[in-house]
Protein backbone atom coordinates (compact mmCIF):
# COMPACT_ATOMS: atom_id res chain seq x y z
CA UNK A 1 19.31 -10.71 -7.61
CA UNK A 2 17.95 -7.48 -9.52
CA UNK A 3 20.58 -5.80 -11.47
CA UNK A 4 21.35 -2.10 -9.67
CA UNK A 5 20.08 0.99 -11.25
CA UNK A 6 21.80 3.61 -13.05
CA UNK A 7 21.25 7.05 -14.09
CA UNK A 8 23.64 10.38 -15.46
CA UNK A 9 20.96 12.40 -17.05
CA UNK A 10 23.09 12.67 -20.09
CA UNK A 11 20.46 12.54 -22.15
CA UNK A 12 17.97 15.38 -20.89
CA UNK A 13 17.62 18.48 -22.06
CA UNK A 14 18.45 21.42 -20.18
CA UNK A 15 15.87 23.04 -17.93
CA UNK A 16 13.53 19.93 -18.85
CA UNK A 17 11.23 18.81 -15.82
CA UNK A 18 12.04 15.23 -15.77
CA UNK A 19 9.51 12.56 -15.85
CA UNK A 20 9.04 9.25 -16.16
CA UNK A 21 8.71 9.01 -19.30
CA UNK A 22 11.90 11.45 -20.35
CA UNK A 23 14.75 10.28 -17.74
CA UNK A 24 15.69 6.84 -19.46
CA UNK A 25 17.41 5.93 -22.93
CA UNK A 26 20.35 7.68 -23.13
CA UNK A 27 20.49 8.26 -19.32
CA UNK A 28 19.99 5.12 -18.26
CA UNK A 29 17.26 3.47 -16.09
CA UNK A 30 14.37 5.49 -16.20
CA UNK A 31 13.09 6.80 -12.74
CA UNK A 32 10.14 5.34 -11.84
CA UNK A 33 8.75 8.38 -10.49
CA UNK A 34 8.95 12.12 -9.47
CA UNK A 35 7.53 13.61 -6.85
CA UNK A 36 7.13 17.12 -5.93
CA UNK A 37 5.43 20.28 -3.41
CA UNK A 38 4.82 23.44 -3.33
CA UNK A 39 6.88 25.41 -5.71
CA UNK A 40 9.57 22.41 -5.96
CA UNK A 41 10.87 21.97 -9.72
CA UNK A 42 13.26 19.01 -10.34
CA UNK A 43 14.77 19.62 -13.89
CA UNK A 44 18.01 18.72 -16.42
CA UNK A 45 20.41 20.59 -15.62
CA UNK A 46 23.84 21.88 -17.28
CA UNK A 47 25.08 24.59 -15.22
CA UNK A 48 25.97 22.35 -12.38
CA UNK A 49 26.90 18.94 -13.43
CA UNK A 50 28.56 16.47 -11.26
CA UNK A 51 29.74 13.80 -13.64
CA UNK A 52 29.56 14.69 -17.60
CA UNK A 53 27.48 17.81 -19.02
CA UNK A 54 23.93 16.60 -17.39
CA UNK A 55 22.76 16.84 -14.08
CA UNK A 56 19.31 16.32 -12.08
CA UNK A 57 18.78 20.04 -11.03
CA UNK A 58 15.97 19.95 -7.59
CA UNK A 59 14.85 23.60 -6.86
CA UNK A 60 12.41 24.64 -3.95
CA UNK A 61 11.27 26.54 -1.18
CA UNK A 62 10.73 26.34 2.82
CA UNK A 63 8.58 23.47 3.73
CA UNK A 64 8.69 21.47 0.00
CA UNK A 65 10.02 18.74 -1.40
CA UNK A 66 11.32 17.07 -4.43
CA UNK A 67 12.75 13.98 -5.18
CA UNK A 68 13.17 11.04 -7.74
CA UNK A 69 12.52 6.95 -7.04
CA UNK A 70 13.43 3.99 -8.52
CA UNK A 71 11.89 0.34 -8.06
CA UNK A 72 14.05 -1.77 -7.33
CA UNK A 73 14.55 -4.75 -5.26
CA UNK A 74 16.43 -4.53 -1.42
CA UNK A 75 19.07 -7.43 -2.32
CA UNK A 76 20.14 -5.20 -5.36
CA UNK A 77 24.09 -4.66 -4.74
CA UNK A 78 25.99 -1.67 -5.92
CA UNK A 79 23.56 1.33 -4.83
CA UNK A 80 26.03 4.29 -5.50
CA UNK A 81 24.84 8.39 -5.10
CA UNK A 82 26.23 11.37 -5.63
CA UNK A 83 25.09 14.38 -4.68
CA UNK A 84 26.52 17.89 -4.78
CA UNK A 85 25.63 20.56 -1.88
């Protein structure tokens, strides 16, 4: 069984777009990818932090989307999310 995936975007940078290549280390499991339309930005985030001082911060407009992925395998256990409207 694959171990579950974890990320707090502690260690990002505010106002940072996140990438693959910037969301792991001292976050956690990097995200495998990030995908984006239109005028969608998905960023670090202080101002509105759930759990800590970082957050992932998606902005966009009518008709665009933004979101992060992991790989991971379906018999993983533990999948927890937290959003904040």
């Amino acid at each position: 069984m694959a171990a579950p995936k974890s990320n707090t975007f502690e260690g990002g940078t505010n106002n940072t777009t996140l990438s693959a290549a910037n969301t792991g280390g001292a976050s956690g499991d990097a995200i495998a990818s990030i995908t984006t339309s239109g005028s969608t930005t998905v960023q670090f985030t202080t101002s509105t932090a759930l759990i800590g001082t970082c957050s992932m911060r998606v902005t966009y407009s009518a008709a665009a989307a933004g979101y992060a992925t992991w790989n991971f395998s379906p018999t993983a256990t533990g999948t927890r999310v937290a959003w904040r409207f």
